[in-house]
N, C-alpha and C. Protein backbone atom coordinates (compact mmCIF):
# COMPACT_ATOMS: atom_id res chain seq x y z
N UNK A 1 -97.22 118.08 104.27
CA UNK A 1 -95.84 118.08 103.78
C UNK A 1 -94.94 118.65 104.87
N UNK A 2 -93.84 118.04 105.00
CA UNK A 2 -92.76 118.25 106.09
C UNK A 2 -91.99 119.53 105.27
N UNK A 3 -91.66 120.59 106.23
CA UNK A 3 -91.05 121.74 105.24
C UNK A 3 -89.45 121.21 106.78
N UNK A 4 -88.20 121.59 105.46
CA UNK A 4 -86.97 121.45 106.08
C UNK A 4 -86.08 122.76 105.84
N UNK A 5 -86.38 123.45 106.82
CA UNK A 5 -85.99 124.51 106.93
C UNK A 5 -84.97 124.66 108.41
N UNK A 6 -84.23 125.52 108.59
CA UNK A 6 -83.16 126.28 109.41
C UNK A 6 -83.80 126.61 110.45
N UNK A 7 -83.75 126.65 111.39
CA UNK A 7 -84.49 127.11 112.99
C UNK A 7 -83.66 128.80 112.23
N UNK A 8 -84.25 129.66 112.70
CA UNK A 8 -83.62 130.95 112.77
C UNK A 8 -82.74 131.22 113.62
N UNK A 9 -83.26 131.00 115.19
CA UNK A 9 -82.00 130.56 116.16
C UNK A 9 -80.80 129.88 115.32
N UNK A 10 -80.53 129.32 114.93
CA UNK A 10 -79.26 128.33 114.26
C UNK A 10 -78.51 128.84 113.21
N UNK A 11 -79.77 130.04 112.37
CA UNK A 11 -78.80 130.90 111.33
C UNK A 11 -78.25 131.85 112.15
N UNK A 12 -78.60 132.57 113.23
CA UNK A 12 -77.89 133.73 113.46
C UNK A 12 -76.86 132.84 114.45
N UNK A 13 -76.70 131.86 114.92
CA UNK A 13 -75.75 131.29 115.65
C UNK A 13 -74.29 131.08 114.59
N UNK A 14 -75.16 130.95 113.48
CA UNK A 14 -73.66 130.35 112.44
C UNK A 14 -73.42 131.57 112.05
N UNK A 15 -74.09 132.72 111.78
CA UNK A 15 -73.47 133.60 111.36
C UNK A 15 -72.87 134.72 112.40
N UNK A 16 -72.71 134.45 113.38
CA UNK A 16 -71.89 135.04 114.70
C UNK A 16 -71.03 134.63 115.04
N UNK A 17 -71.03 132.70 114.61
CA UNK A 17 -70.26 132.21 114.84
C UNK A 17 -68.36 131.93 113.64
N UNK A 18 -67.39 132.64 114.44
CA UNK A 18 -66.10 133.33 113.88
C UNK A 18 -65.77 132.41 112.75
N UNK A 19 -65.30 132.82 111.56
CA UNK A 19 -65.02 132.24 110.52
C UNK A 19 -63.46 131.17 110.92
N UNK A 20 -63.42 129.91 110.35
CA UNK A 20 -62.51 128.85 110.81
C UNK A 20 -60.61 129.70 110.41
N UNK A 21 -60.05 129.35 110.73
CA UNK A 21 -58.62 129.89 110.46
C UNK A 21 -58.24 129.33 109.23
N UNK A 22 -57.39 130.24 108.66
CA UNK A 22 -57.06 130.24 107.11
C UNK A 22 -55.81 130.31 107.05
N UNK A 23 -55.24 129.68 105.89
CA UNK A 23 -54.06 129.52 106.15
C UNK A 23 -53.42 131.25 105.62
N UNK A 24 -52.35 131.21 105.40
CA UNK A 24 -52.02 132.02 105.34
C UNK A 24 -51.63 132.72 103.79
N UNK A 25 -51.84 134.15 103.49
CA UNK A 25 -51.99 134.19 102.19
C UNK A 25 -50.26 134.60 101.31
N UNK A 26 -50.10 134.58 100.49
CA UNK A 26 -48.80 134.95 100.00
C UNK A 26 -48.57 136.36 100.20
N UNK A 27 -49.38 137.54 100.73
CA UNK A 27 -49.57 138.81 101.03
C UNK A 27 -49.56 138.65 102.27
N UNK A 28 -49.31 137.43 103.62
CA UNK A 28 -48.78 137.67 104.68
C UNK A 28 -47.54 137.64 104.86
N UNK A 29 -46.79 138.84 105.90
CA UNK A 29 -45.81 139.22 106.27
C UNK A 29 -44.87 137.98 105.99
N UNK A 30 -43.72 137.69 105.78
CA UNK A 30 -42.96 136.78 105.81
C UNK A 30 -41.24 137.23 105.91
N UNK A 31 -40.54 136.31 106.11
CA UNK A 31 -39.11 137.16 106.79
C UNK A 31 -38.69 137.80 105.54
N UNK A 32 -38.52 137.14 104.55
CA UNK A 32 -38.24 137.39 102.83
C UNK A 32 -37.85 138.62 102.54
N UNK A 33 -38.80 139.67 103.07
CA UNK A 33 -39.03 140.53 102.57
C UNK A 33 -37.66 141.74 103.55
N UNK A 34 -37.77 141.07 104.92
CA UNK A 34 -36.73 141.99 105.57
C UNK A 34 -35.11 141.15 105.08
N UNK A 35 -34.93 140.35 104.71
CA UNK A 35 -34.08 139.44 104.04
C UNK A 35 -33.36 140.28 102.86
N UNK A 36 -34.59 140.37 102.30
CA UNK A 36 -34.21 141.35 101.36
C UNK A 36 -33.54 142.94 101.23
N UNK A 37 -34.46 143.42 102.09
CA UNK A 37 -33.67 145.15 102.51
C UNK A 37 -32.31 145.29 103.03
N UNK A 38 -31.99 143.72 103.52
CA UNK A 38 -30.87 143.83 104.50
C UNK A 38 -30.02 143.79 103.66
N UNK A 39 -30.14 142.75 102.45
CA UNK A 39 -29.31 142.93 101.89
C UNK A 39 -29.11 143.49 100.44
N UNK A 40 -30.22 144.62 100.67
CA UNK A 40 -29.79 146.04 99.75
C UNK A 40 -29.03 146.85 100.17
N UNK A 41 -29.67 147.20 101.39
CA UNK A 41 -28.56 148.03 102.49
C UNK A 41 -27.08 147.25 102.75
N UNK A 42 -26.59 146.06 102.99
CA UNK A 42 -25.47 145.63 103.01
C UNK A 42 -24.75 145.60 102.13
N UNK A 43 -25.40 145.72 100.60
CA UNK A 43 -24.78 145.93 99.33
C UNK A 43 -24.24 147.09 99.31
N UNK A 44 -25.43 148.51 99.60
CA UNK A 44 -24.99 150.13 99.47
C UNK A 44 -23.95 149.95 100.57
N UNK A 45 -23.48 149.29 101.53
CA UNK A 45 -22.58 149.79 102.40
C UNK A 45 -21.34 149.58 101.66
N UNK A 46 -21.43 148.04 101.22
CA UNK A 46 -20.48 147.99 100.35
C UNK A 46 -19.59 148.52 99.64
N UNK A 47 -20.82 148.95 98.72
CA UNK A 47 -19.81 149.82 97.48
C UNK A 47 -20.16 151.02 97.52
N UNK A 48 -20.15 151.79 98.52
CA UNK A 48 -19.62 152.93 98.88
C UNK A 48 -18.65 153.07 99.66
N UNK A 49 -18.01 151.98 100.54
CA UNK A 49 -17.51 151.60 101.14
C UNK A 49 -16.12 151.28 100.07
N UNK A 50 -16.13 150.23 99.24
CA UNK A 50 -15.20 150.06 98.18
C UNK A 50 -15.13 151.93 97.16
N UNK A 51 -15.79 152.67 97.07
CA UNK A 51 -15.56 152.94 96.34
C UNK A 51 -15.04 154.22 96.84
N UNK A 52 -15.52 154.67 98.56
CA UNK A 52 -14.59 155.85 98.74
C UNK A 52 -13.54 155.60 98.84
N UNK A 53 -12.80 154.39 99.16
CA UNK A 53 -11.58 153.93 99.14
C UNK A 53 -10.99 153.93 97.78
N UNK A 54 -11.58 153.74 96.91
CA UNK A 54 -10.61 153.84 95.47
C UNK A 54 -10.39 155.45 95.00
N UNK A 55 -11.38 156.29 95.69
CA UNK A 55 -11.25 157.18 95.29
C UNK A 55 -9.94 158.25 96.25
N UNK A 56 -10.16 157.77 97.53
CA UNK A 56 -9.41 158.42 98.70
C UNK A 56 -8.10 158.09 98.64
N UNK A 57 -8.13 156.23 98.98
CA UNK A 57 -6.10 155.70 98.94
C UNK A 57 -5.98 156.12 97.96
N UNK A 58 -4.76 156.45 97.42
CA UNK A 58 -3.98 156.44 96.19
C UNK A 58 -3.54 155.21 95.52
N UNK A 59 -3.98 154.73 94.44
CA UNK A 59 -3.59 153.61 93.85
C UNK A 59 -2.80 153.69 92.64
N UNK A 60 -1.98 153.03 92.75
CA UNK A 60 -0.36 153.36 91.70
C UNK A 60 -0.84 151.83 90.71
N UNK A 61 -0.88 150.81 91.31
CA UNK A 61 -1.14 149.44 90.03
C UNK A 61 -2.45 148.77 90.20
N UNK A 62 -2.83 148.14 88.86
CA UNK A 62 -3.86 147.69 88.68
C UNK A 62 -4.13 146.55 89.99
N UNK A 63 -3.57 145.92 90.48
CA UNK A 63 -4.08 145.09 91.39
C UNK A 63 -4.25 145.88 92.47
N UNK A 64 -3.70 146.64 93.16
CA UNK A 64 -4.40 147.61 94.19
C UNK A 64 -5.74 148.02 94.17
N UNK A 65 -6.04 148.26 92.75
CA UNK A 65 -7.59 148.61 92.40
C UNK A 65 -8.24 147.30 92.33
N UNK A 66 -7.52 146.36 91.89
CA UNK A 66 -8.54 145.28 91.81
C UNK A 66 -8.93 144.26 92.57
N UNK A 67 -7.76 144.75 94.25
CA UNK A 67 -8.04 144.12 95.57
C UNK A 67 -9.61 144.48 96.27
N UNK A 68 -9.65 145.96 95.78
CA UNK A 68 -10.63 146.35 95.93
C UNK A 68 -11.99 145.97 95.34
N UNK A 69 -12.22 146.00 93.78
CA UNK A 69 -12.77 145.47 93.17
C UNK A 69 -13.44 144.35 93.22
N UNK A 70 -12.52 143.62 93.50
CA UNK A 70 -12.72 141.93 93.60
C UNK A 70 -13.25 141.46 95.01
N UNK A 71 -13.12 143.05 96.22
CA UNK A 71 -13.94 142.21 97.47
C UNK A 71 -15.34 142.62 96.93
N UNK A 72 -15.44 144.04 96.13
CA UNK A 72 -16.82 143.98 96.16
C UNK A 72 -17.85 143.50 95.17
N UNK A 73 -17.09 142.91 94.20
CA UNK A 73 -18.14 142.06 93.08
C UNK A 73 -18.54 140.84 94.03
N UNK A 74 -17.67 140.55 94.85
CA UNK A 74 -17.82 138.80 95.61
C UNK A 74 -18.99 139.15 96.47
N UNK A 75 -18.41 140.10 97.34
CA UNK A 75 -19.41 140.30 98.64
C UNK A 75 -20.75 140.32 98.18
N UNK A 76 -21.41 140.98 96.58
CA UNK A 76 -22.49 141.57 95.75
C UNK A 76 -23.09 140.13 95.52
N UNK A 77 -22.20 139.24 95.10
CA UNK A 77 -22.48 137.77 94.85
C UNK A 77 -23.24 136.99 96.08
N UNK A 78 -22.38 136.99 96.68
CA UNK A 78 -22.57 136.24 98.02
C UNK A 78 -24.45 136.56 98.68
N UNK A 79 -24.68 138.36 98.29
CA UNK A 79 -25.20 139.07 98.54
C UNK A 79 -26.90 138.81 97.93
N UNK A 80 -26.23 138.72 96.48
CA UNK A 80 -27.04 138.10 95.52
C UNK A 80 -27.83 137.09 96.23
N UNK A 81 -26.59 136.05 96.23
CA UNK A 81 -27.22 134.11 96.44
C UNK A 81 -28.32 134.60 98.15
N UNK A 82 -27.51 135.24 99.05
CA UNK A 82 -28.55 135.46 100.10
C UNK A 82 -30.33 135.62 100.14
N UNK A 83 -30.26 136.77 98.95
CA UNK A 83 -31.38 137.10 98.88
C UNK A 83 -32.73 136.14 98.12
N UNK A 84 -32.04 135.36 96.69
CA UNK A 84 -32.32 134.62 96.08
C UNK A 84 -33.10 133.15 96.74
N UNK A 85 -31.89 132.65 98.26
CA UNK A 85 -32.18 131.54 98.97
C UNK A 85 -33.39 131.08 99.04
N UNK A 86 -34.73 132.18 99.47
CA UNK A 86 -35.93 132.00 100.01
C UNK A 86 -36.93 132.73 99.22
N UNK A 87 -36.33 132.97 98.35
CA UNK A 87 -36.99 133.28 97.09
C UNK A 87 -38.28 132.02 96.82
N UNK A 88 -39.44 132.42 96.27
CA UNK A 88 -40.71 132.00 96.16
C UNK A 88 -40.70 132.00 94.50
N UNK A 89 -40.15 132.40 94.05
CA UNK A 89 -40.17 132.75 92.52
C UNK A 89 -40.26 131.72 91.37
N UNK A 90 -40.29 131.51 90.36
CA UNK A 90 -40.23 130.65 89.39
C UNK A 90 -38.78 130.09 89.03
N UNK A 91 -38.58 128.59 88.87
CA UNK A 91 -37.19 128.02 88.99
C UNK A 91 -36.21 128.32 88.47
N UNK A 92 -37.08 129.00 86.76
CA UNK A 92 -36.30 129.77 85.70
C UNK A 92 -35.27 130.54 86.66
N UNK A 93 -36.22 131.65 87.47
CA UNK A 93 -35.59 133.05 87.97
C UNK A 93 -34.55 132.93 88.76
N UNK A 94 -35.19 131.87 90.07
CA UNK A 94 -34.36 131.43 90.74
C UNK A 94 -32.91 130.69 90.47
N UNK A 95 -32.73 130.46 89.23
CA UNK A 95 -31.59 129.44 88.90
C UNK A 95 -30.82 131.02 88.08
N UNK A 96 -31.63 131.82 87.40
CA UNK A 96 -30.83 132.89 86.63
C UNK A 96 -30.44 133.81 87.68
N UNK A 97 -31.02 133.82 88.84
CA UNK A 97 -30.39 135.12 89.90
C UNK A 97 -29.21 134.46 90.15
N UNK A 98 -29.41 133.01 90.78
CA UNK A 98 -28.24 132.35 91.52
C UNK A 98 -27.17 132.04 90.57
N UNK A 99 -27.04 131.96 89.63
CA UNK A 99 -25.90 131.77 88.51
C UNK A 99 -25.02 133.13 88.26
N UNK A 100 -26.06 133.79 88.47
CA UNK A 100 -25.19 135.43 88.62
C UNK A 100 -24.50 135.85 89.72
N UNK A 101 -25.01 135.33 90.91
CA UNK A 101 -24.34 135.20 92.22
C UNK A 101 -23.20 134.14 92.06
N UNK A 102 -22.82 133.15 91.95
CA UNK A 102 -22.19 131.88 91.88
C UNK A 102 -21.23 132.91 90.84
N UNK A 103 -21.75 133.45 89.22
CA UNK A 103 -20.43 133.97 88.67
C UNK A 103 -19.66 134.90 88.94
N UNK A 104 -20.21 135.96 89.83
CA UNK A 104 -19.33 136.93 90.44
C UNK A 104 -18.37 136.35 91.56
N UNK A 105 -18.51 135.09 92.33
CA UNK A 105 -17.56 135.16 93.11
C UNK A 105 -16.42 134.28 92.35
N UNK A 106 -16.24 133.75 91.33
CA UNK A 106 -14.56 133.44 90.64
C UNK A 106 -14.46 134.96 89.91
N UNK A 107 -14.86 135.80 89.42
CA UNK A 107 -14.84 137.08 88.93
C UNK A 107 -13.93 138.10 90.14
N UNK A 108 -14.85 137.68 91.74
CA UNK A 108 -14.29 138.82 92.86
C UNK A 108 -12.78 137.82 92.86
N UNK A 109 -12.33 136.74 92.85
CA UNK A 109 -11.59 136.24 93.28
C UNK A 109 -10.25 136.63 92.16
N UNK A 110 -10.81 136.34 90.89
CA UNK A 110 -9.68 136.85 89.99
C UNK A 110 -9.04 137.97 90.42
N UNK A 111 -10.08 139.19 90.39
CA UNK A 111 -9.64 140.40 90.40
C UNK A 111 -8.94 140.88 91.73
N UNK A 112 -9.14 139.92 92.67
CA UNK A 112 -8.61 140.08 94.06
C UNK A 112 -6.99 139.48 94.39
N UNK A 113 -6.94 138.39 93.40
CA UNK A 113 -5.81 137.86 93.54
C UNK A 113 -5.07 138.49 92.30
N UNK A 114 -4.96 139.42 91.93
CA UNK A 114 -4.13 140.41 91.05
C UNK A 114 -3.68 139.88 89.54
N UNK A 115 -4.85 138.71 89.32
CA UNK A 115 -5.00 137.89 87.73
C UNK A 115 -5.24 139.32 86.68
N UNK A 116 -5.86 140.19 87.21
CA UNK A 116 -6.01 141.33 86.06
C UNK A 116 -4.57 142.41 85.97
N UNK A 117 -3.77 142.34 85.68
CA UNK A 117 -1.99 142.90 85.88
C UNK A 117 -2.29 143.81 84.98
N UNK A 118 -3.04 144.30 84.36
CA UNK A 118 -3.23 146.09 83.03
C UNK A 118 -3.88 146.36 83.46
N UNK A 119 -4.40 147.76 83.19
CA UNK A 119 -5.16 148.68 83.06
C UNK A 119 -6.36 148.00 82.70
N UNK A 120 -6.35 147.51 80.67
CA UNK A 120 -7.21 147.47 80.33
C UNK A 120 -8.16 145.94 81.02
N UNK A 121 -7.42 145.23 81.66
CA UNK A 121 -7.99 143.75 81.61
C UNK A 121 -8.84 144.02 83.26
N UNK A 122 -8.04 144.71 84.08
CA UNK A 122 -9.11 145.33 85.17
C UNK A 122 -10.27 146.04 84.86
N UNK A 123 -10.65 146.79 84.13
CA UNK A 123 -11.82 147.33 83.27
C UNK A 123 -12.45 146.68 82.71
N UNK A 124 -11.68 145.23 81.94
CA UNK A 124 -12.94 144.78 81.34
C UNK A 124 -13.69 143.87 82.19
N UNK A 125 -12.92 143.03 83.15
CA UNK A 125 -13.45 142.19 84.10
C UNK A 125 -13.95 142.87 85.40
N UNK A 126 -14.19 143.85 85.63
CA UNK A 126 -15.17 144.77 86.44
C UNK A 126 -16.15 145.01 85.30
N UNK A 127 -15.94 145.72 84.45
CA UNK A 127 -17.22 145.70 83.68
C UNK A 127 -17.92 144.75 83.14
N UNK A 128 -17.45 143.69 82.83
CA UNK A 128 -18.11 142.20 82.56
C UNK A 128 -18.83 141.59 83.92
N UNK A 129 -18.52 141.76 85.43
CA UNK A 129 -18.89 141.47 86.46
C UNK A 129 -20.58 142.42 86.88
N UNK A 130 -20.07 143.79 86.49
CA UNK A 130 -21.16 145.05 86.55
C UNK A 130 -22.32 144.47 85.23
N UNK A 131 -21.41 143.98 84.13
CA UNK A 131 -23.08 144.13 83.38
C UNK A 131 -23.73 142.86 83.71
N UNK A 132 -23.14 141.65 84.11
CA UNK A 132 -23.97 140.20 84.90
C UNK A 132 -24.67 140.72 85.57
N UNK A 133 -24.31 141.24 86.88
CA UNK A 133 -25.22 141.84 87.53
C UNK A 133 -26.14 142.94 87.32
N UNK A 134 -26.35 143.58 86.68
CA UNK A 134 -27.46 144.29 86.09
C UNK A 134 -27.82 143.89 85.36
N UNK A 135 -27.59 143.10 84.15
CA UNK A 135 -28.48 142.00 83.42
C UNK A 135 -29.52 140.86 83.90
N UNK A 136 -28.60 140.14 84.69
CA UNK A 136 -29.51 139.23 85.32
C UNK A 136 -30.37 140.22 86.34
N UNK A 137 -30.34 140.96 87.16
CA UNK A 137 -31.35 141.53 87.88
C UNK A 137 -32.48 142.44 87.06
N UNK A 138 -32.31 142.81 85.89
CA UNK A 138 -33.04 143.42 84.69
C UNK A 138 -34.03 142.52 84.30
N UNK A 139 -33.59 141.03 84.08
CA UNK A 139 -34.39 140.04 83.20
C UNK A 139 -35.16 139.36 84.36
N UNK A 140 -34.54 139.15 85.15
CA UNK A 140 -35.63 138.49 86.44
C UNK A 140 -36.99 139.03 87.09
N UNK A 141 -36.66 140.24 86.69
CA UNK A 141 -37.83 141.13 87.10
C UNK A 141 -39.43 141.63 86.17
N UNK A 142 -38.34 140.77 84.93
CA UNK A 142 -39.79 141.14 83.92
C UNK A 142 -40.48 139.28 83.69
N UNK A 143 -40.17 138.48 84.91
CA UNK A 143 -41.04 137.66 84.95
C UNK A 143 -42.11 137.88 85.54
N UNK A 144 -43.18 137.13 84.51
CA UNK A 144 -44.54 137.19 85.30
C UNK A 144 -45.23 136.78 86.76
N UNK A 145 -43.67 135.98 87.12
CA UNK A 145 -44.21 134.66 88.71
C UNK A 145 -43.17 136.19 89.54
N UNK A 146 -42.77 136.68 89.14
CA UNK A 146 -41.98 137.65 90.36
C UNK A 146 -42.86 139.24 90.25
N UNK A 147 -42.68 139.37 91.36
CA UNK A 147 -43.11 140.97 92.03
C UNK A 147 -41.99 141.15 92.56
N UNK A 148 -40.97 141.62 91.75
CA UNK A 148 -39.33 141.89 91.99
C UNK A 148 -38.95 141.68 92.91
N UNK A 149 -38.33 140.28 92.68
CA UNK A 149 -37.96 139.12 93.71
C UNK A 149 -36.86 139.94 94.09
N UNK A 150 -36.13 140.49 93.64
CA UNK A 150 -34.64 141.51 93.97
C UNK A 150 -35.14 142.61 93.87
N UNK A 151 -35.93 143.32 94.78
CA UNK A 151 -36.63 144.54 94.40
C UNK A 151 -36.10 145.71 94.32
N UNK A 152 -34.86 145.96 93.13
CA UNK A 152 -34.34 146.64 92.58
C UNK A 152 -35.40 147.79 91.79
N UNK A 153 -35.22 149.29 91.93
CA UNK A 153 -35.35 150.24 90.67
C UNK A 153 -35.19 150.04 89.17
N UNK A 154 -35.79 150.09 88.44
CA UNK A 154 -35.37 150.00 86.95
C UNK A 154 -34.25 151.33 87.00
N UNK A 155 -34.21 151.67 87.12
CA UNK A 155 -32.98 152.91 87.68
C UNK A 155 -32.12 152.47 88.33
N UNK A 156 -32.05 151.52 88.84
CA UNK A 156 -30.53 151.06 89.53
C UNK A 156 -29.94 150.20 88.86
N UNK A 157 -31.16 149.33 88.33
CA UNK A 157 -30.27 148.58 87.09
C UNK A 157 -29.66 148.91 85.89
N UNK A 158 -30.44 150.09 85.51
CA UNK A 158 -29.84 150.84 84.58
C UNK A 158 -28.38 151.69 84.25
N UNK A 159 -28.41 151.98 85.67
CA UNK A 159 -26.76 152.49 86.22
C UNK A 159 -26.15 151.37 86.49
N UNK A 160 -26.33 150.26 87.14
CA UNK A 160 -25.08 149.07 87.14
C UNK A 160 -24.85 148.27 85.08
N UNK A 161 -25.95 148.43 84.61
CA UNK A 161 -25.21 148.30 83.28
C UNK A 161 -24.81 149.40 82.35
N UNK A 162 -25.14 150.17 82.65
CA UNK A 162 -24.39 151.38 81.98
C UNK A 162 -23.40 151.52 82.11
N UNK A 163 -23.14 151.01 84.03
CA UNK A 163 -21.29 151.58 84.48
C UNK A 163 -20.74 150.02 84.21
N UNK A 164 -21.39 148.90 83.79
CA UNK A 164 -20.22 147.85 83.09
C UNK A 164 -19.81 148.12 81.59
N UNK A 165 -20.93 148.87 80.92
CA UNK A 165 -20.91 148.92 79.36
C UNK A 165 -19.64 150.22 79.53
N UNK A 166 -19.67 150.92 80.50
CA UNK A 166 -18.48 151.97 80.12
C UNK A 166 -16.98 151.88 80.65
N UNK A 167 -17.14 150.98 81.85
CA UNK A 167 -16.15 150.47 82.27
C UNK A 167 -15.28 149.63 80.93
N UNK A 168 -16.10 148.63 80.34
CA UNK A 168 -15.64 147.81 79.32
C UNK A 168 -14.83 148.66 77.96
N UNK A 169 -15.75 149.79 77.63
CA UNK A 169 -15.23 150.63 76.41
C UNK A 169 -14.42 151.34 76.47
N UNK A 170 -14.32 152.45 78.16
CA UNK A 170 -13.75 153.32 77.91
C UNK A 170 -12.10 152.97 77.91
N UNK A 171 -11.51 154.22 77.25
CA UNK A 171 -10.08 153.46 77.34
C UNK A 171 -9.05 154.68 78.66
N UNK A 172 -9.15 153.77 79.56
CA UNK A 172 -8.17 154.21 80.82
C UNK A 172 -7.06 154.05 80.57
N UNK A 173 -6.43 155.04 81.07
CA UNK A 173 -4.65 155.70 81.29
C UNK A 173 -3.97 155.13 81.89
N UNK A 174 -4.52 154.66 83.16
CA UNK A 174 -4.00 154.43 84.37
C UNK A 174 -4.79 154.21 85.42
N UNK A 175 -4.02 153.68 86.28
CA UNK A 175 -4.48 152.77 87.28
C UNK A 175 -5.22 153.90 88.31
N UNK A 176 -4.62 155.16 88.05
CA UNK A 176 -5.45 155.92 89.13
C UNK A 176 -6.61 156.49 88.51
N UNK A 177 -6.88 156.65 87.20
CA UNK A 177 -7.98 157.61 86.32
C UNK A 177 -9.29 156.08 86.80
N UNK A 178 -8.81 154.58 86.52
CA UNK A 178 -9.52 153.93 86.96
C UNK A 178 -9.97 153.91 88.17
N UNK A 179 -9.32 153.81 89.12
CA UNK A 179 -9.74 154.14 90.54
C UNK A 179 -10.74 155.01 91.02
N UNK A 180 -10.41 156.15 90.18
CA UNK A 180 -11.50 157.60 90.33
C UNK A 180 -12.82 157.20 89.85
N UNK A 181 -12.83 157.05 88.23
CA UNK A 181 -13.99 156.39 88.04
C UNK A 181 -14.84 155.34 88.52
N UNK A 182 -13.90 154.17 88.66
CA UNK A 182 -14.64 153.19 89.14
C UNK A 182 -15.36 153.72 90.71
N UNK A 183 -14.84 154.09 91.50
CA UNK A 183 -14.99 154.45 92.81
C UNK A 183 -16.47 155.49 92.60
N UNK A 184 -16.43 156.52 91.80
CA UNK A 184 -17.31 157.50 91.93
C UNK A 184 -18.59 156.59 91.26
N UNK A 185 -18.20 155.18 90.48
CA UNK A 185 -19.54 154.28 90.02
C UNK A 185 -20.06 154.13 90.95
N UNK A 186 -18.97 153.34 92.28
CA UNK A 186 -19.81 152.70 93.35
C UNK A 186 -20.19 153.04 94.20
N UNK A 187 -19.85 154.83 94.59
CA UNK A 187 -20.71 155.80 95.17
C UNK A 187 -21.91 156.11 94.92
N UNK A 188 -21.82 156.00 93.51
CA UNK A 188 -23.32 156.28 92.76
C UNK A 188 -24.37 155.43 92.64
N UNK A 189 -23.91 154.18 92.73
CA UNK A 189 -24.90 152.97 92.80
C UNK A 189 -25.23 152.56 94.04
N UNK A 190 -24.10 153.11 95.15
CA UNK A 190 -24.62 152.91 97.01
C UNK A 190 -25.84 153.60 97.30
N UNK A 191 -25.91 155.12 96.60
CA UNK A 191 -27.07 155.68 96.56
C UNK A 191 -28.40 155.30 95.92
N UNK A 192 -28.10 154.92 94.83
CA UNK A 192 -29.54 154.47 94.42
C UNK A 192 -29.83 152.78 95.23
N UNK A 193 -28.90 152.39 95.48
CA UNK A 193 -29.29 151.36 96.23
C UNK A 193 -30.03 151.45 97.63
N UNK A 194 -29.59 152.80 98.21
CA UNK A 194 -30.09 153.16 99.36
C UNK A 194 -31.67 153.30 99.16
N UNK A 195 -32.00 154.56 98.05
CA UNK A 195 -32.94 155.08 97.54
C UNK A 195 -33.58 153.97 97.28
N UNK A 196 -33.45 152.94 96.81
CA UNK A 196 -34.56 151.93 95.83
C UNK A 196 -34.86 151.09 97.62
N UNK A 197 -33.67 150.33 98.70
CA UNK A 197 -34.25 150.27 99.87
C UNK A 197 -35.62 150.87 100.24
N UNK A 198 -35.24 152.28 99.88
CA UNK A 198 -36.19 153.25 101.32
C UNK A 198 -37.23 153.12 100.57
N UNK A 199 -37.73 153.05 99.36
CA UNK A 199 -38.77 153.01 98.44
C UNK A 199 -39.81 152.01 98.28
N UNK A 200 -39.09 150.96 98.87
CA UNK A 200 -39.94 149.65 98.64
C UNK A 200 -40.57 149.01 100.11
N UNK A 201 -41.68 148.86 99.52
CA UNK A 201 -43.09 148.55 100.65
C UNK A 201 -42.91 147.81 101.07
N UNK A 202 -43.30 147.20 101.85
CA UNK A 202 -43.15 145.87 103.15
C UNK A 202 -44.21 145.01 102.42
N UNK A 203 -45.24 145.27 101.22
CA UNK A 203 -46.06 144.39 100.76
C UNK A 203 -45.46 143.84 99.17
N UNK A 204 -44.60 144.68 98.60
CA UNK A 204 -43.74 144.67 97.60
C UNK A 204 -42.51 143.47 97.89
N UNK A 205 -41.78 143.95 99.15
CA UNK A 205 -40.86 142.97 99.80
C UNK A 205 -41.38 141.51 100.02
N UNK A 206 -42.62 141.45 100.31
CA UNK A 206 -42.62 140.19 100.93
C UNK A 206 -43.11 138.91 99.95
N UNK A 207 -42.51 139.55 98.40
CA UNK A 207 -42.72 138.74 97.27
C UNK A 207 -41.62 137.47 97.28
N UNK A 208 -40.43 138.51 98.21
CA UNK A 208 -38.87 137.23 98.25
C UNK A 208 -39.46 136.00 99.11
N UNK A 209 -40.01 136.48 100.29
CA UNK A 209 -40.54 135.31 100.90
C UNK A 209 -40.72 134.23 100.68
């Protein structure tokens, strides 16, 4: 009987010999992920940026505040759709991030072109802009196809809808009591935006990819 067996020479040749190249796994590095930080950090510059200004100039009418306002819901938008672009995520997510981006910029534009003329109608359309954006970044994240495609804190989202739900209710005096508040929101959310940046892993990030 003929036995068909392996020369031994030939097994240790294949097994020395380097495993073939693989493609690449969804846990390799990809730009996505620095895509992303950039524009967490370009957000916190933002609205700390908008918001020491509301707190510092002196603002006498509602459109002064809402020149302000209205660059930084847009820029947040714009900011949004950036990050979203190269997103890997499920179409659902991807279409609910980008709809939230797409609605803040007629939102930055209203409030920029001085369509909000009261007190109260600047408050509610900043706070209607603040809770989109913390809503939609809340719900996108409890999909199962994302490893927080917007790799936001449950803590940061929690403060951008808290400060639309109070923006919306509370009842402001004036154009400067708004200014103060609103401003000390977007100080407060530059920080946790910073914080949720510095927090997140380069293997976490590279889910936007």
């Amino acid at each position: 009987m003929v036995h068909l067996e392996t020369p031994r020479v030939e097994v240790g040749d294949r097994m020395r010999r380097p495993a073939p190249h693989s493609a690449p796994s969804r846990g390799a590095a990809r730009p996505g992920g620095a895509l992303t930080r950039a524009t967490m950090l370009a957000g916190s510059l933002v609205s700390a940026a908008a918001g020491t200004l509301l707190i510092v100039v002196p603002v006498s009418t509602p459109a002064e505040a809402g020149t302000l306002f209205g660059v930084h819901i847009a820029v947040q938008g714009v900011l949004q759709l950036l990050a979203v672009r190269r997103s890997t995520a499920s179409a659902a997510v991807r279409w609910l991030l980008a709809g939230g981006g797409f609605a803040a910029l007629p939102l930055g534009a209203v409030l920029f072109a001085g369509r909000a003329d009261t007190v109260f109608l600047l408050a509610l359309w900043t706070g209607c802009a603040w809770l989109l954006r913390g809503l939609t970044m809340a719900i996108s994240v409890t999909s199962p196809s994302v490893s927080h495609v917007f790799v936001y804190d449950d803590v940061l989202n929690a403060v951008i809808v808290s400060a639309g739900l109070f923006m919306t209710a509370f009842p402001f005096v004036s154009p400067e009591q708004l200014a103060d508040v609103g401003g000390s929101v977007l100080v407060a959310t530059a920080v946790f935006e910073v914080l949720a940046a510095a927090r997140r892993t380069p293997r976490a990030l590279r889910a936007v990819g």
